[in-house]
N, C-alpha and C. Protein backbone atom coordinates (compact mmCIF):
# COMPACT_ATOMS: atom_id res chain seq x y z
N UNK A 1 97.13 81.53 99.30
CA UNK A 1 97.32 81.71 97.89
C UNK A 1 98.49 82.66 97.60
N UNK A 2 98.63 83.66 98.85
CA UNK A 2 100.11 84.35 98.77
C UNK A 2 101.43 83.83 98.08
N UNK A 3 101.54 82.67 98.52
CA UNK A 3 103.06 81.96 97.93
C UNK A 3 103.06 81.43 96.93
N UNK A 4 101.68 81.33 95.97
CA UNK A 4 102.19 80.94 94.48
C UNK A 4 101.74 82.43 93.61
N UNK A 5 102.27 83.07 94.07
CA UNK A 5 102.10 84.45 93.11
C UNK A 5 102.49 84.60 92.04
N UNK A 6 102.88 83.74 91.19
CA UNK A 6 103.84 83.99 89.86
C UNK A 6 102.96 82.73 89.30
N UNK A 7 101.42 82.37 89.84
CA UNK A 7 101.09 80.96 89.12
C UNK A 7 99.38 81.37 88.70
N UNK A 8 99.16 81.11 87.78
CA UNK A 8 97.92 82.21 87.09
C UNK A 8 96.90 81.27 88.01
N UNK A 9 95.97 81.69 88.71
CA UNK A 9 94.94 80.73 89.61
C UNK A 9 93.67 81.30 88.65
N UNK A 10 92.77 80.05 89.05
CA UNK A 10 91.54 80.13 88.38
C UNK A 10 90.86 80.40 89.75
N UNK A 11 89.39 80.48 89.47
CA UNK A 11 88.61 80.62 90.74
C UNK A 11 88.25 79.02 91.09
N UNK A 12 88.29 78.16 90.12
CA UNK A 12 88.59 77.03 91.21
C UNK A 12 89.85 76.48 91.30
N UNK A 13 90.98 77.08 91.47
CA UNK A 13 92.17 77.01 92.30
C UNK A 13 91.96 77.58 93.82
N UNK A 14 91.50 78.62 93.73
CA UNK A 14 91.00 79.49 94.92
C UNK A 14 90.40 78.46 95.99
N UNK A 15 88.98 77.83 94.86
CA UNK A 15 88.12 76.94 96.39
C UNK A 15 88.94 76.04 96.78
N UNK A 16 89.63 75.22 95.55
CA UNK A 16 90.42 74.22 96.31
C UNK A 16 91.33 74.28 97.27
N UNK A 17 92.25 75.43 97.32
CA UNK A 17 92.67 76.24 97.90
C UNK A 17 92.81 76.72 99.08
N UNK A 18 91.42 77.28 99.49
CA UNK A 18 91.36 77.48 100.51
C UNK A 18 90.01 77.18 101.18
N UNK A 19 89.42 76.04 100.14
CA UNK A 19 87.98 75.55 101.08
C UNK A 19 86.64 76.59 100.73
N UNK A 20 86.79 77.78 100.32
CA UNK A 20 85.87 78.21 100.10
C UNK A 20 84.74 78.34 98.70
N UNK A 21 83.92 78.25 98.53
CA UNK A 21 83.31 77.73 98.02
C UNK A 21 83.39 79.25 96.77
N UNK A 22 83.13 79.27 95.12
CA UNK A 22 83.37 80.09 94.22
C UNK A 22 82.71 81.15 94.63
N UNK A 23 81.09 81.36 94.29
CA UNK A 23 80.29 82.42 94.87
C UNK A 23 80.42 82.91 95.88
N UNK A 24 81.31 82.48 96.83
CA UNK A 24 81.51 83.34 98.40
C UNK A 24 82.85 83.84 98.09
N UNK A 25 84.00 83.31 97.29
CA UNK A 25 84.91 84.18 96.81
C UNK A 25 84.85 85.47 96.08
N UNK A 26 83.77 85.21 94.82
CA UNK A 26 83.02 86.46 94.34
C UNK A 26 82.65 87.51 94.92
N UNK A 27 81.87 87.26 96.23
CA UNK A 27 81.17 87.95 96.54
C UNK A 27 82.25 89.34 97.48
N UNK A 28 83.20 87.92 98.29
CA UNK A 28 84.38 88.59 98.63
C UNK A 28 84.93 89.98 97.93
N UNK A 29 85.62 89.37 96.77
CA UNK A 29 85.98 90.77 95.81
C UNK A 29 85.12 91.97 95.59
N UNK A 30 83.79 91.35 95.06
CA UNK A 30 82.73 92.77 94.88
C UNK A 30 82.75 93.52 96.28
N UNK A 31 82.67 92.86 97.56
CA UNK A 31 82.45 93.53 98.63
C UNK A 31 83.98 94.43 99.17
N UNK A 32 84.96 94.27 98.07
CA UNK A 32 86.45 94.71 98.49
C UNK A 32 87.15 93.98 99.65
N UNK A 33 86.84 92.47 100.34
CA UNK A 33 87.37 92.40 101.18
C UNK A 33 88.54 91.15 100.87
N UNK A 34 88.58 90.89 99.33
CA UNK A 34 89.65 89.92 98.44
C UNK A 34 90.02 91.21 96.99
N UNK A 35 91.13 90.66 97.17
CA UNK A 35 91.36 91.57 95.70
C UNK A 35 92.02 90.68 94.78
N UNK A 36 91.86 90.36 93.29
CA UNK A 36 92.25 89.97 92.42
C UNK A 36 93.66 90.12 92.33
N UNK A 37 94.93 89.51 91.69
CA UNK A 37 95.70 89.64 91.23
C UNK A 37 95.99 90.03 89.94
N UNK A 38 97.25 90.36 89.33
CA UNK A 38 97.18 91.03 87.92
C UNK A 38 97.47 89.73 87.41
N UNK A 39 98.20 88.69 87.54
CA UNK A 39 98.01 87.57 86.34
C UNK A 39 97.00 86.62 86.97
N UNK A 40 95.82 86.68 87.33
CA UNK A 40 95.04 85.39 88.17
C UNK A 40 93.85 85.81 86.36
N UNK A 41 93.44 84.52 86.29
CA UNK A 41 92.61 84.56 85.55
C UNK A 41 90.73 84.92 85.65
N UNK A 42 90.84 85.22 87.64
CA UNK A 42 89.40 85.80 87.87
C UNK A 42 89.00 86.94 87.25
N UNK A 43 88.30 87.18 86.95
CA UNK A 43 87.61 88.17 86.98
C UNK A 43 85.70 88.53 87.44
N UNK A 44 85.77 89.74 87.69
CA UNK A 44 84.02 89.80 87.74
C UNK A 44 83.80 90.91 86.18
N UNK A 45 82.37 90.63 86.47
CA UNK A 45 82.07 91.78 85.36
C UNK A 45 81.51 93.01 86.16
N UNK A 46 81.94 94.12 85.21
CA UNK A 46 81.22 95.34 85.80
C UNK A 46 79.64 95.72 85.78
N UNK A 47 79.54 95.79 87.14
CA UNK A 47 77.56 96.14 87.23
C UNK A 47 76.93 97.04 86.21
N UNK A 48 77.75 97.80 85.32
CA UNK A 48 77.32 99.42 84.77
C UNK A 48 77.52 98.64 83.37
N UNK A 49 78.76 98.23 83.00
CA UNK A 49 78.65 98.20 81.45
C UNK A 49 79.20 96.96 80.88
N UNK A 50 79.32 95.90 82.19
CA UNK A 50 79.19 94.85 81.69
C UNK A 50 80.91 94.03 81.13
N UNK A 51 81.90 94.96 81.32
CA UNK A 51 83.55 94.54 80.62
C UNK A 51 83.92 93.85 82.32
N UNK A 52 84.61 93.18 81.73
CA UNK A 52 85.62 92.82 83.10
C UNK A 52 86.51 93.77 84.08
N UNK A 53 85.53 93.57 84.94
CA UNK A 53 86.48 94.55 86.65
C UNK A 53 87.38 93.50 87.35
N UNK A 54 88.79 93.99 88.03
CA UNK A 54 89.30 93.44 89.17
C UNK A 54 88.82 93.60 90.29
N UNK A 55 87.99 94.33 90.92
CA UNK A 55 87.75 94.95 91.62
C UNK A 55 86.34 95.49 91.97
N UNK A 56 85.53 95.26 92.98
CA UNK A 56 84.50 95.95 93.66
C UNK A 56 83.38 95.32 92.50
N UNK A 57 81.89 96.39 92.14
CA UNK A 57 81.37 96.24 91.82
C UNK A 57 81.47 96.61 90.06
N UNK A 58 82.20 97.58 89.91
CA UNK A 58 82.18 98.46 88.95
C UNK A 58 83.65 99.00 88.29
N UNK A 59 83.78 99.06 87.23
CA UNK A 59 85.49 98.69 86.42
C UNK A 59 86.11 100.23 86.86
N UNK A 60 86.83 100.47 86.71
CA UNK A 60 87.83 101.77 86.96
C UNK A 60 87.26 102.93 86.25
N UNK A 61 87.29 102.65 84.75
CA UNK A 61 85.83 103.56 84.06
C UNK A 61 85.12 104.37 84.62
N UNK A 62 83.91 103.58 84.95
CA UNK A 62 82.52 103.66 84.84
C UNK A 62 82.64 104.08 86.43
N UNK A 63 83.95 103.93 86.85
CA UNK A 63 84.00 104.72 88.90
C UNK A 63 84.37 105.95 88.30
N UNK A 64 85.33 106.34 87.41
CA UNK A 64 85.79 107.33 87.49
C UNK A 64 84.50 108.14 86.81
N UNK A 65 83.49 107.77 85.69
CA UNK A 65 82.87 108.45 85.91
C UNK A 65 82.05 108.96 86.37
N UNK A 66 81.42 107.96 87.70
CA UNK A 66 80.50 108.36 88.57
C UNK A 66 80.96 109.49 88.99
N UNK A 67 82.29 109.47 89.49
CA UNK A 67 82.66 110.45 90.15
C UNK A 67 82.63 111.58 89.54
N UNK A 68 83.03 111.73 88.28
CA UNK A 68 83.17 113.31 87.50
C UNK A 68 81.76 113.29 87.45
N UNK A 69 80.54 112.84 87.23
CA UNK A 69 79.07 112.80 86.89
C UNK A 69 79.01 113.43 88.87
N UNK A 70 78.78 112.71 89.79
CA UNK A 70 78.76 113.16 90.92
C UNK A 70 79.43 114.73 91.25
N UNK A 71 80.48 114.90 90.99
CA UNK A 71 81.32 116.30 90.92
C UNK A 71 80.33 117.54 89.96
N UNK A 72 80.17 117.02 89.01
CA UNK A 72 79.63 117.96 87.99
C UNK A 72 77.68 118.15 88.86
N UNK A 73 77.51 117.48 89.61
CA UNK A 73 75.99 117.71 90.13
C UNK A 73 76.17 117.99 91.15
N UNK A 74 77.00 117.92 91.91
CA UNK A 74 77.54 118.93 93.50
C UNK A 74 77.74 120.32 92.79
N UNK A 75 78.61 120.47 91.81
CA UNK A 75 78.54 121.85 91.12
C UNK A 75 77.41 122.48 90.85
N UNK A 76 76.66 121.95 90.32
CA UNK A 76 75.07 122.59 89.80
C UNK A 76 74.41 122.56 90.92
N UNK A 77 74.16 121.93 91.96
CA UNK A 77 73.45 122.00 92.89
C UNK A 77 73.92 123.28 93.64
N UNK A 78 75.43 123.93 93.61
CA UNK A 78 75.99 124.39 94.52
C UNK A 78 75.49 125.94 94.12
N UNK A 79 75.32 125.86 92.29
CA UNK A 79 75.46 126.90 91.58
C UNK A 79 74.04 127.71 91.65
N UNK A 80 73.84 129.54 92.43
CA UNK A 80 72.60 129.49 92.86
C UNK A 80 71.97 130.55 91.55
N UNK A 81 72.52 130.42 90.17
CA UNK A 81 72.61 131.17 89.10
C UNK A 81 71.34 130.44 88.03
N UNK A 82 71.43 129.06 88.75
CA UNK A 82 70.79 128.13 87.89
C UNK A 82 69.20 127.84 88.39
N UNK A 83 68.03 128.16 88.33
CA UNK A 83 66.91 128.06 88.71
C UNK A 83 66.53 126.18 89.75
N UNK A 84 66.51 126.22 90.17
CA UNK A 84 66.39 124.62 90.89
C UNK A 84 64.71 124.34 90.76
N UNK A 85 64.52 123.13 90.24
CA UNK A 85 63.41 122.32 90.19
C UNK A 85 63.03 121.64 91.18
N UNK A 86 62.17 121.70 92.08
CA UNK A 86 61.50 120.78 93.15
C UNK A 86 60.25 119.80 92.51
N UNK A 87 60.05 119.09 92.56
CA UNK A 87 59.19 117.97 92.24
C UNK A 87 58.06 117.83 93.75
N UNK A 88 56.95 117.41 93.07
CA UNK A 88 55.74 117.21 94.04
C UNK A 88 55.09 116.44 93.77
């Protein structure tokens, strides 16, 4: 699919393409081991909020804020000012 890069592919351009069947292309991308192009007309949707991702499971967003949400609870966990709750 490399050499028509300037030609908007659908996901069934893809199977025809290269034999593989749509849902195993999908699955490809979510798992990061295909990546979308910027003019291909695939897309997935994002697991979290549902808009269209190129990429993985989850849109650029909703990663970046795991990560600041993840960062900000390594902080509090780290912080020994703050009383910690254990559950039983």
């Amino acid at each position: 699919m490399r050499e028509r890069r300037k030609i908007r592919t659908s996901p069934k351009d893809v199977e025809i393409g290269t034999g593989v069947g749509q849902d195993t292309v999908f699955r490809y991308i979510k798992e990061g081991r295909l990546l979308i192009s910027e003019i291909s007309q695939m897309e997935i949707m994002c697991e979290s909020c549902g808009k269209p991702s190129r990429e993985g499971t989850i849109c650029a967003a909703c990663r970046d804020r795991l990560r600041r949400d993840l960062a900000q609870a390594m902080l509090d966990s780290s912080d020994s000012s703050k009383p910690r709750t254990y559950r039983t």
